[in-house]
N, C-alpha and C. Protein backbone atom coordinates (compact mmCIF):
# COMPACT_ATOMS: atom_id res chain seq x y z
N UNK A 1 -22.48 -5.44 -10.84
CA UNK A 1 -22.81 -5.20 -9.45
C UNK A 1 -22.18 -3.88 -9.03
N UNK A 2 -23.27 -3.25 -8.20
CA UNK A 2 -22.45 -1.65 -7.63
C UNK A 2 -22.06 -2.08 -6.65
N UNK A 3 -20.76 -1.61 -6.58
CA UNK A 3 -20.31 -1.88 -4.52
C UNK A 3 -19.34 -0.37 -4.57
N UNK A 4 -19.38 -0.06 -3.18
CA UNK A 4 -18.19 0.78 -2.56
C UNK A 4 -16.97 0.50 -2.39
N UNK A 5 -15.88 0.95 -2.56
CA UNK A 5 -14.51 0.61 -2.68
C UNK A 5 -14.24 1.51 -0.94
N UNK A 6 -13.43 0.30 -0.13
CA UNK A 6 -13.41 0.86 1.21
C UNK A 6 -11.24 1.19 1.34
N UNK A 7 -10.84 0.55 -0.11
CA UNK A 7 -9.66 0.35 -0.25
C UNK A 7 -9.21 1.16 -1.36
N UNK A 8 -7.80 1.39 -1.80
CA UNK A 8 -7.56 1.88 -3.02
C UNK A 8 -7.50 0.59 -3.67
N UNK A 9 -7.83 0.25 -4.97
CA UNK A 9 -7.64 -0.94 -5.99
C UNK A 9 -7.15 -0.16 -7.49
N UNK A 10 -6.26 -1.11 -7.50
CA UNK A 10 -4.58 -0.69 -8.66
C UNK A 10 -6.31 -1.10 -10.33
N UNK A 11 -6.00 0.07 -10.74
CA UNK A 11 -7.36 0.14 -12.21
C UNK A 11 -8.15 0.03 -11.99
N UNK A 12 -8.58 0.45 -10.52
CA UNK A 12 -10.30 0.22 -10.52
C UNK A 12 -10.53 2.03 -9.76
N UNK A 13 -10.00 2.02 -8.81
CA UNK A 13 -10.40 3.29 -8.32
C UNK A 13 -9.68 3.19 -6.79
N UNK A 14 -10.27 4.25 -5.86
CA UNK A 14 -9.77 4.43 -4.26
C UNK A 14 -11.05 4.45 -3.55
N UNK A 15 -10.65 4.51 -2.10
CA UNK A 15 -11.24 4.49 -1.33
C UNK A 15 -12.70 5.77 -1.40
N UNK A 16 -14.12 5.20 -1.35
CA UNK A 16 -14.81 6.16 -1.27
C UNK A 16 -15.46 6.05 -2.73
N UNK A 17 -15.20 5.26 -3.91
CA UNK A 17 -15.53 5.70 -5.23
C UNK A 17 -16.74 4.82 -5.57
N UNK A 18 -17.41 4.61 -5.93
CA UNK A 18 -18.86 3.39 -6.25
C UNK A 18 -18.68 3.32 -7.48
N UNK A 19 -17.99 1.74 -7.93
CA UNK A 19 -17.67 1.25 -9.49
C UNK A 19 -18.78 0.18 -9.53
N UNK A 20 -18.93 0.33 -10.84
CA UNK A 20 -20.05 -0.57 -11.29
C UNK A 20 -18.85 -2.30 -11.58
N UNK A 21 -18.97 -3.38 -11.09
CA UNK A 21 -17.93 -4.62 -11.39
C UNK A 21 -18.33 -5.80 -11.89
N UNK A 22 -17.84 -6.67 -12.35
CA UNK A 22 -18.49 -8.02 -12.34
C UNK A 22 -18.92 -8.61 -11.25
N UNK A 23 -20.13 -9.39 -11.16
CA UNK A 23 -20.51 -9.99 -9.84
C UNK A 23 -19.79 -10.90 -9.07
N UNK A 24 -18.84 -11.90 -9.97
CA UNK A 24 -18.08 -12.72 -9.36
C UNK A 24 -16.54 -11.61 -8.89
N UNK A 25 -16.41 -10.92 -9.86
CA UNK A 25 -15.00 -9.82 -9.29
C UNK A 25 -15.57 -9.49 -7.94
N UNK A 26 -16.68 -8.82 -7.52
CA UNK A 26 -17.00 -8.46 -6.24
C UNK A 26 -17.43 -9.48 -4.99
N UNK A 27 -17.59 -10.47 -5.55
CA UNK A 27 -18.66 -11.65 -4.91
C UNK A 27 -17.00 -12.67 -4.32
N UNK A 28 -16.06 -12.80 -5.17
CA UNK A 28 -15.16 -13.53 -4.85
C UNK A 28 -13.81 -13.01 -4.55
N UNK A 29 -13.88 -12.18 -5.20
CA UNK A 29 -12.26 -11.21 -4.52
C UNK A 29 -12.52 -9.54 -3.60
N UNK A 30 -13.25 -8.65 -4.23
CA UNK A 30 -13.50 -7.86 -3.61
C UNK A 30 -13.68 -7.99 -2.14
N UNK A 31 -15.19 -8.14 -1.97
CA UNK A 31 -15.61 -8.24 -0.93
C UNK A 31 -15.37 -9.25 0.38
N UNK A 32 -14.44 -10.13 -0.05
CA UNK A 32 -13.97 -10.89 1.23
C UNK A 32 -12.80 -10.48 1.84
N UNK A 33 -12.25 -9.79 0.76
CA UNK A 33 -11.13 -9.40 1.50
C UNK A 33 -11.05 -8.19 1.74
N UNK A 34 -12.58 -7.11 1.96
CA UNK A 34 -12.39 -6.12 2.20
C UNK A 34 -11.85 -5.12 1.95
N UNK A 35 -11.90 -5.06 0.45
CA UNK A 35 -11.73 -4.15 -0.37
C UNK A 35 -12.74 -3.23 -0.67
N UNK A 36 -14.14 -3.61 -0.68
CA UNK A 36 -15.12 -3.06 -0.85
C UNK A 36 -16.50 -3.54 0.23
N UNK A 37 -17.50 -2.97 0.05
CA UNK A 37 -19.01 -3.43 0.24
C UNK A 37 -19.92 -3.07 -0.54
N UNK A 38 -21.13 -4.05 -0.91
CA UNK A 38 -22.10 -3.74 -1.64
C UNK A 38 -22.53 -2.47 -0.95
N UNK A 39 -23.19 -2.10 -2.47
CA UNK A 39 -23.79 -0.62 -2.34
C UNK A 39 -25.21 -0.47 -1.70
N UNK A 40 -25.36 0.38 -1.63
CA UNK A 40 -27.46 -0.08 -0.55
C UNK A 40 -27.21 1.70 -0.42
N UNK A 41 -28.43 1.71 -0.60
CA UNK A 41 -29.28 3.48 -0.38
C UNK A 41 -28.33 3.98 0.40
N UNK A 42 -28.44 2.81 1.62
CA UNK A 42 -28.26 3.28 3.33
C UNK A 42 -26.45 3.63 3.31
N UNK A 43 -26.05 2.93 2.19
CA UNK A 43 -24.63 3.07 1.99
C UNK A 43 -23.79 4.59 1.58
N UNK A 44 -24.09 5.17 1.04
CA UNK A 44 -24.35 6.54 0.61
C UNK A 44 -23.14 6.94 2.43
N UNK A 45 -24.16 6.96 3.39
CA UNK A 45 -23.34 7.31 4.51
C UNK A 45 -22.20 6.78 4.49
N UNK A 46 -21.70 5.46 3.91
CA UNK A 46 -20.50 5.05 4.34
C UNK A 46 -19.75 5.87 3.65
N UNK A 47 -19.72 5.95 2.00
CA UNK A 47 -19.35 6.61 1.42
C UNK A 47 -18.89 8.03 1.80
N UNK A 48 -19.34 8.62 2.49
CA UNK A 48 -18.88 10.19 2.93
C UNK A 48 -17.97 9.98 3.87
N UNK A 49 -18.18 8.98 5.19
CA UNK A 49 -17.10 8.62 6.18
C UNK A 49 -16.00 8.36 5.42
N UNK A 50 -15.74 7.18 4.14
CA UNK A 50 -14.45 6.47 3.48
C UNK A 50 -13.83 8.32 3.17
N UNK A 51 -14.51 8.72 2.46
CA UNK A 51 -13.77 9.86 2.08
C UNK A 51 -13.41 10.80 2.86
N UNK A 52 -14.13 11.46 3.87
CA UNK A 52 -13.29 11.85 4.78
C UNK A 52 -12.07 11.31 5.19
N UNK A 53 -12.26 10.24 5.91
CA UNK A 53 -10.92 9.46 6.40
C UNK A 53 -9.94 9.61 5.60
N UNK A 54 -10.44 9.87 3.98
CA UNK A 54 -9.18 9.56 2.74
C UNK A 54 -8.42 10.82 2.59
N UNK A 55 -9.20 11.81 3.10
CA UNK A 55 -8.73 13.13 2.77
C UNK A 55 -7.59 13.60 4.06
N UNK A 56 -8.11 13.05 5.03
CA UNK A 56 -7.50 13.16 6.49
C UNK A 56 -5.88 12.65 5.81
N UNK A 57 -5.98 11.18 5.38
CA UNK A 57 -4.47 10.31 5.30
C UNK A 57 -4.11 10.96 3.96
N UNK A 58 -4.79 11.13 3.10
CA UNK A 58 -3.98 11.56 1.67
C UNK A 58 -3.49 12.67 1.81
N UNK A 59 -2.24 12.68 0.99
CA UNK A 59 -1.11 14.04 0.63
C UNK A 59 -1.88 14.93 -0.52
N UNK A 60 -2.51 15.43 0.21
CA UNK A 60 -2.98 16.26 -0.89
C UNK A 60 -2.74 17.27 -2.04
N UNK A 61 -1.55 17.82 -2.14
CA UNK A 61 -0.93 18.24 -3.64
C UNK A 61 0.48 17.66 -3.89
N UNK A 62 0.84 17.96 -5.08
CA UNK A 62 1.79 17.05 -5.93
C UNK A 62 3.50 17.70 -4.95
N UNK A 63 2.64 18.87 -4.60
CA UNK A 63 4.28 19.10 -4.13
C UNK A 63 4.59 18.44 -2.84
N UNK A 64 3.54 18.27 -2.18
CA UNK A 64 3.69 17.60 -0.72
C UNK A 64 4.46 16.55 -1.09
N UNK A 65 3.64 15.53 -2.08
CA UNK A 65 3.74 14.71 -2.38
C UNK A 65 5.64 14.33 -2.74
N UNK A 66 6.07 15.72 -3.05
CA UNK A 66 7.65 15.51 -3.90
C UNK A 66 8.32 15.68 -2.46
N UNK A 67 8.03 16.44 -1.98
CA UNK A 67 8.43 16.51 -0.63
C UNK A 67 9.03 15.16 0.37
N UNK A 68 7.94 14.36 0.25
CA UNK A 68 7.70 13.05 0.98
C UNK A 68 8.55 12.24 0.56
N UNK A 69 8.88 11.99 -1.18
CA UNK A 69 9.54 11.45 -1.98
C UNK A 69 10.53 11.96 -1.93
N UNK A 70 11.29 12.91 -1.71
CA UNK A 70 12.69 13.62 -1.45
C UNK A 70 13.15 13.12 -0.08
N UNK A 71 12.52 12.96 0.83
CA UNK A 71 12.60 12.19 2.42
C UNK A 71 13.08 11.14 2.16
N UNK A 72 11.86 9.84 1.69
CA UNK A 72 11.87 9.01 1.68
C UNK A 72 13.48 8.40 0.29
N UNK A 73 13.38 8.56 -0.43
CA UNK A 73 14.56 8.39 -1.35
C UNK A 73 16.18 8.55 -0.13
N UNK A 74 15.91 9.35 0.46
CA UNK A 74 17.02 9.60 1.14
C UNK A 74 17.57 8.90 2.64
N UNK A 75 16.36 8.07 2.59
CA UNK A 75 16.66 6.83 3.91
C UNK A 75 17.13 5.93 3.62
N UNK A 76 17.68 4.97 4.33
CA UNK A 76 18.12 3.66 3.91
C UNK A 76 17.67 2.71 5.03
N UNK A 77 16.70 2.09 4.13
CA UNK A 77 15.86 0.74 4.88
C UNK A 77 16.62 -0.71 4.91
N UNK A 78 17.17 -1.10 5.84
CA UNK A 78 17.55 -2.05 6.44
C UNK A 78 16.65 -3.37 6.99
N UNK A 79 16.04 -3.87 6.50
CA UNK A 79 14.93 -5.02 7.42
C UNK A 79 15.97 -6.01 7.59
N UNK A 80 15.97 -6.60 8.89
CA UNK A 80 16.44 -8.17 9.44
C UNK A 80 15.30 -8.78 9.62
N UNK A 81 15.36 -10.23 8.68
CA UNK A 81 14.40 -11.29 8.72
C UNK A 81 15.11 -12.41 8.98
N UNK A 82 14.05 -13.57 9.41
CA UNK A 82 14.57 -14.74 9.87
C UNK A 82 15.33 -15.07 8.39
N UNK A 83 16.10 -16.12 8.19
CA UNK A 83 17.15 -16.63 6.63
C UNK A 83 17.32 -17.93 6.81
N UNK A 84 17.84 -19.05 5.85
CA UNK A 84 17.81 -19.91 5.96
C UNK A 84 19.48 -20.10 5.45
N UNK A 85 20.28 -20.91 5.71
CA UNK A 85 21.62 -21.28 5.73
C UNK A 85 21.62 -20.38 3.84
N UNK A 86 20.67 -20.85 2.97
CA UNK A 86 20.88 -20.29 1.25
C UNK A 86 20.74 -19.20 1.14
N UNK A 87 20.30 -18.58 2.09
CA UNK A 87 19.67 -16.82 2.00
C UNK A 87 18.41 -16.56 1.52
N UNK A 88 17.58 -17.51 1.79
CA UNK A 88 16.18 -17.77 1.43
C UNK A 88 15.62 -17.63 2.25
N UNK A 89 14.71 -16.74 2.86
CA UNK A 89 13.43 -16.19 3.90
C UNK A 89 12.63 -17.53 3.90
N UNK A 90 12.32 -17.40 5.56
CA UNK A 90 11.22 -18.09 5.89
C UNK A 90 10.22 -17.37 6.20
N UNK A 91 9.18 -16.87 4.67
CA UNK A 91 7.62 -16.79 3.93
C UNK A 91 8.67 -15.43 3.51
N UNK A 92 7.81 -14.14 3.55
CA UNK A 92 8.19 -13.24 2.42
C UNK A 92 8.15 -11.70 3.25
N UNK A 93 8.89 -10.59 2.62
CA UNK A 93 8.70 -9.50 3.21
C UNK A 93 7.51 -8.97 2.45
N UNK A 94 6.76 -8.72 3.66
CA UNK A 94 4.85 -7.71 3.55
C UNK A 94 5.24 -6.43 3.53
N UNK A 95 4.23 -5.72 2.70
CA UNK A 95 4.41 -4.34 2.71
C UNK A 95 4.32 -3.52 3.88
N UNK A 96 3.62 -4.33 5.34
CA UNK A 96 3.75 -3.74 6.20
C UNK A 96 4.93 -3.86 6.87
N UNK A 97 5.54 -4.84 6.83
CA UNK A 97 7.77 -5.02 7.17
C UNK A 97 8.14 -4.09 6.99
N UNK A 98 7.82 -3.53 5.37
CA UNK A 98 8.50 -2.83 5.00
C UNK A 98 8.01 -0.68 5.24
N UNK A 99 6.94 -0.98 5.71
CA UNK A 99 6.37 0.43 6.41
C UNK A 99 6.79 0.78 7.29
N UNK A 100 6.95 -0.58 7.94
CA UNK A 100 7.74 -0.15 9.53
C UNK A 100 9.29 0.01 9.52
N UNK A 101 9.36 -0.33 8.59
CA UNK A 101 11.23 -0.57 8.22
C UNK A 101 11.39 1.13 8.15
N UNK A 102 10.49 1.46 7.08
CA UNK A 102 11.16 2.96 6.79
C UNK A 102 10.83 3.72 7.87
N UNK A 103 9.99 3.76 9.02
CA UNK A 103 9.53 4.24 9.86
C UNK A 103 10.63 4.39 10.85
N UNK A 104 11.19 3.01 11.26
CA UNK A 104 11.96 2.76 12.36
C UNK A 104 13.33 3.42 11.28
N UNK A 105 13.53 3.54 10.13
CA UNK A 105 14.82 3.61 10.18
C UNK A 105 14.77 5.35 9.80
N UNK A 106 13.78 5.85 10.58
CA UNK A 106 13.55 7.53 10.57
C UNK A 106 12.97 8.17 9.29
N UNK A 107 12.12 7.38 8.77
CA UNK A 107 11.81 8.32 7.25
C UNK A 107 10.58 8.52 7.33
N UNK A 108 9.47 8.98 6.84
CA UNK A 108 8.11 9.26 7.09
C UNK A 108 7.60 8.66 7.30
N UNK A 109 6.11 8.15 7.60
CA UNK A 109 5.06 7.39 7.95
C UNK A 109 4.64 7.48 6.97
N UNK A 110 4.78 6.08 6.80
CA UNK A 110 3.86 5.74 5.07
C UNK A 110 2.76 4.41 4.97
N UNK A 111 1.76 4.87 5.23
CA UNK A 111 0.62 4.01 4.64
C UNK A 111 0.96 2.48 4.13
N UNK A 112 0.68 1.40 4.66
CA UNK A 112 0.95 -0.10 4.25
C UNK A 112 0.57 -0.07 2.69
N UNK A 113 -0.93 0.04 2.02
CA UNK A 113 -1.23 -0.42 1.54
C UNK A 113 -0.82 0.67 0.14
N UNK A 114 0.23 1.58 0.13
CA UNK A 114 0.63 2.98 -0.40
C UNK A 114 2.21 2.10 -1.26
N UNK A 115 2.36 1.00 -0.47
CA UNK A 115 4.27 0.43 -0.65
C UNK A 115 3.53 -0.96 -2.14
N UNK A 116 4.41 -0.54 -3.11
CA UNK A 116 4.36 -1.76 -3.97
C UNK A 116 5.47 -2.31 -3.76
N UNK A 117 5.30 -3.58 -3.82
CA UNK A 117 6.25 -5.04 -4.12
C UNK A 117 6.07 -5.19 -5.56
N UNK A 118 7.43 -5.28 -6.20
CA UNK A 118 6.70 -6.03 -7.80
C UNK A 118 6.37 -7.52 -7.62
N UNK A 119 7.66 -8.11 -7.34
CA UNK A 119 7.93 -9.83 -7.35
C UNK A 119 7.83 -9.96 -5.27
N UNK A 120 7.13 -10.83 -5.25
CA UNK A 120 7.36 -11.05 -3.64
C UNK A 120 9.30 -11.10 -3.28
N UNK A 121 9.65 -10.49 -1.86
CA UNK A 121 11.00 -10.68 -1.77
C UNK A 121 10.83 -12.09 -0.89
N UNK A 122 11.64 -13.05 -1.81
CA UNK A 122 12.43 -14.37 -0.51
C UNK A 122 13.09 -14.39 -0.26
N UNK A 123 14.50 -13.41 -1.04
CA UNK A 123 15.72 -13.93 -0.60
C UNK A 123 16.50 -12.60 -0.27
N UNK A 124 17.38 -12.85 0.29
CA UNK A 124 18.75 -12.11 1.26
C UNK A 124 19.13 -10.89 0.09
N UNK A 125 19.62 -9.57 0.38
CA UNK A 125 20.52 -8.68 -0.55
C UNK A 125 19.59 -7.64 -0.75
N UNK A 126 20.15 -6.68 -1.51
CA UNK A 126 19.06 -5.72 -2.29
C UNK A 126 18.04 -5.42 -3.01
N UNK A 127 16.80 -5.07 -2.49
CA UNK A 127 15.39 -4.96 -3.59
C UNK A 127 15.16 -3.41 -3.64
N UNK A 128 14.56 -3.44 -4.96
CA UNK A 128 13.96 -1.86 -5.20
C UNK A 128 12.23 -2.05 -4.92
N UNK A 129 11.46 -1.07 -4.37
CA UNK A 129 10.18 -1.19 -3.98
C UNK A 129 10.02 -0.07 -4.26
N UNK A 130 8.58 0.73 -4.68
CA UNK A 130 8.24 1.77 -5.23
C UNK A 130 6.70 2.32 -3.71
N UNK A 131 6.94 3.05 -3.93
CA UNK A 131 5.40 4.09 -3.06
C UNK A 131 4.90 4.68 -3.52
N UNK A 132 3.34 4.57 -3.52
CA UNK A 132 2.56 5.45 -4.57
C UNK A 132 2.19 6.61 -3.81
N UNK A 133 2.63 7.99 -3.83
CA UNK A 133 2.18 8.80 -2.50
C UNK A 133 1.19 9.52 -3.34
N UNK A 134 0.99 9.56 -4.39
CA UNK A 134 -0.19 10.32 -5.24
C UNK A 134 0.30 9.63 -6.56
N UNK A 135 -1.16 10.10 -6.99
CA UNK A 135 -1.91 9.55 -8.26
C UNK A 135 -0.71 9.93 -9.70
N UNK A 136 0.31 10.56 -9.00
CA UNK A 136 1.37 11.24 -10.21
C UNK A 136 2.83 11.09 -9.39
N UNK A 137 3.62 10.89 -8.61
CA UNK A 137 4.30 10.81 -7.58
C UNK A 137 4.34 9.30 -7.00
N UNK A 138 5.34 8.83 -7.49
CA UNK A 138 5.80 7.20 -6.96
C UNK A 138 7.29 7.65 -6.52
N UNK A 139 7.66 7.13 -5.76
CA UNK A 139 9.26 7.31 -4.24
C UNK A 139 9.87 6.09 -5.01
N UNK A 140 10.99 5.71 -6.18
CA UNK A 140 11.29 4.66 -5.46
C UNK A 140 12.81 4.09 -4.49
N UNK A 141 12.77 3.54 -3.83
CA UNK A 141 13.57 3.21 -3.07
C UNK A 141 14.33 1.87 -2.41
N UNK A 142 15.62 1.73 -2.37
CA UNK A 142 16.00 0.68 -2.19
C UNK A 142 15.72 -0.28 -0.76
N UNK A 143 15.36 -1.32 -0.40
CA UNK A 143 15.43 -2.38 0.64
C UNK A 143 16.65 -3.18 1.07
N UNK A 144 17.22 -3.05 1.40
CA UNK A 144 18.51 -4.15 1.68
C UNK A 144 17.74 -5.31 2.89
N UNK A 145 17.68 -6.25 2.93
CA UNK A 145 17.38 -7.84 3.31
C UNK A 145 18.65 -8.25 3.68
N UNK A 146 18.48 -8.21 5.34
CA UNK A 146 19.39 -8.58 5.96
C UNK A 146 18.86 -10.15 6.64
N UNK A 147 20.09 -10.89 7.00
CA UNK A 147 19.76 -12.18 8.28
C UNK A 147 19.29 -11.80 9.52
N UNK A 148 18.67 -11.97 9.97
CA UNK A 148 18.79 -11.83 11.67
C UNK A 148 19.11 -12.83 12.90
């Protein structure tokens, strides 16, 4: 099945790209969660909008890119989440927690869907989380998980 990618997807491609997929890959994960839309003639237009928009938000050379990563390395992200008496979160820190974390704690504006989690965080103390700011250029940087 052809569909449009309206998202970046980790081995498949970014926003704006038309991959050929399995029907159930697009039929059951893609497309419900708005990662993509089927492709259609008429689609072609969407395609030029996704990429604009992509060019607008993307860092467009590698040095910007080191730039951003020299910033960001040099903040220290603090999140307070709810905790439980063990130091166990009630549900998990989202990559958007953690966008706003570096935001509020003065470091660049960084794209939600740009922040990897390896292992979901549940519990209290220090995590490392990585940012993909280009296709060659990953930030990574520490989280400290506080109580609140």
């Amino acid at each position: 099945m052809k569909i449009i990618l309206t998202h970046e997807v980790s081995g498949l491609g970014t926003a704006g790209d038309v991959v050929d997929v399995k029907d159930g890959y697009a039929r059951n994960y893609l497309v419900p969660r708005g990662f993509a839309i089927r492709w259609t003639k008429g689609g072609e237009k969407d395609v030029e909008q996704i990429r604009r928009g992509r060019k607008i938000r993307e860092i467009a050379t590698i040095e910007q890119a080191n730039e951003v990563k020299g910033r960001l390395e040099g903040v220290n992200v603090k999140l307070a989440v709810r905790a439980g008496d063990a130091g166990r979160l009630f549900g998990s820190v989202t990559p958007a927690d953690v966008a706003s974390a570096i935001k509020a704690a003065g470091g660049p504006d960084v794209d939600k869907r740009r922040v990897e989690i390896g292992s979901p965080i549940k519990t209290l103390g220090a995590h490392q989380i990585s940012v993909r700011l280009h296709a060659e250029v990953v930030a990574k940087l520490g989280v400290e998980v506080v109580a609140a």
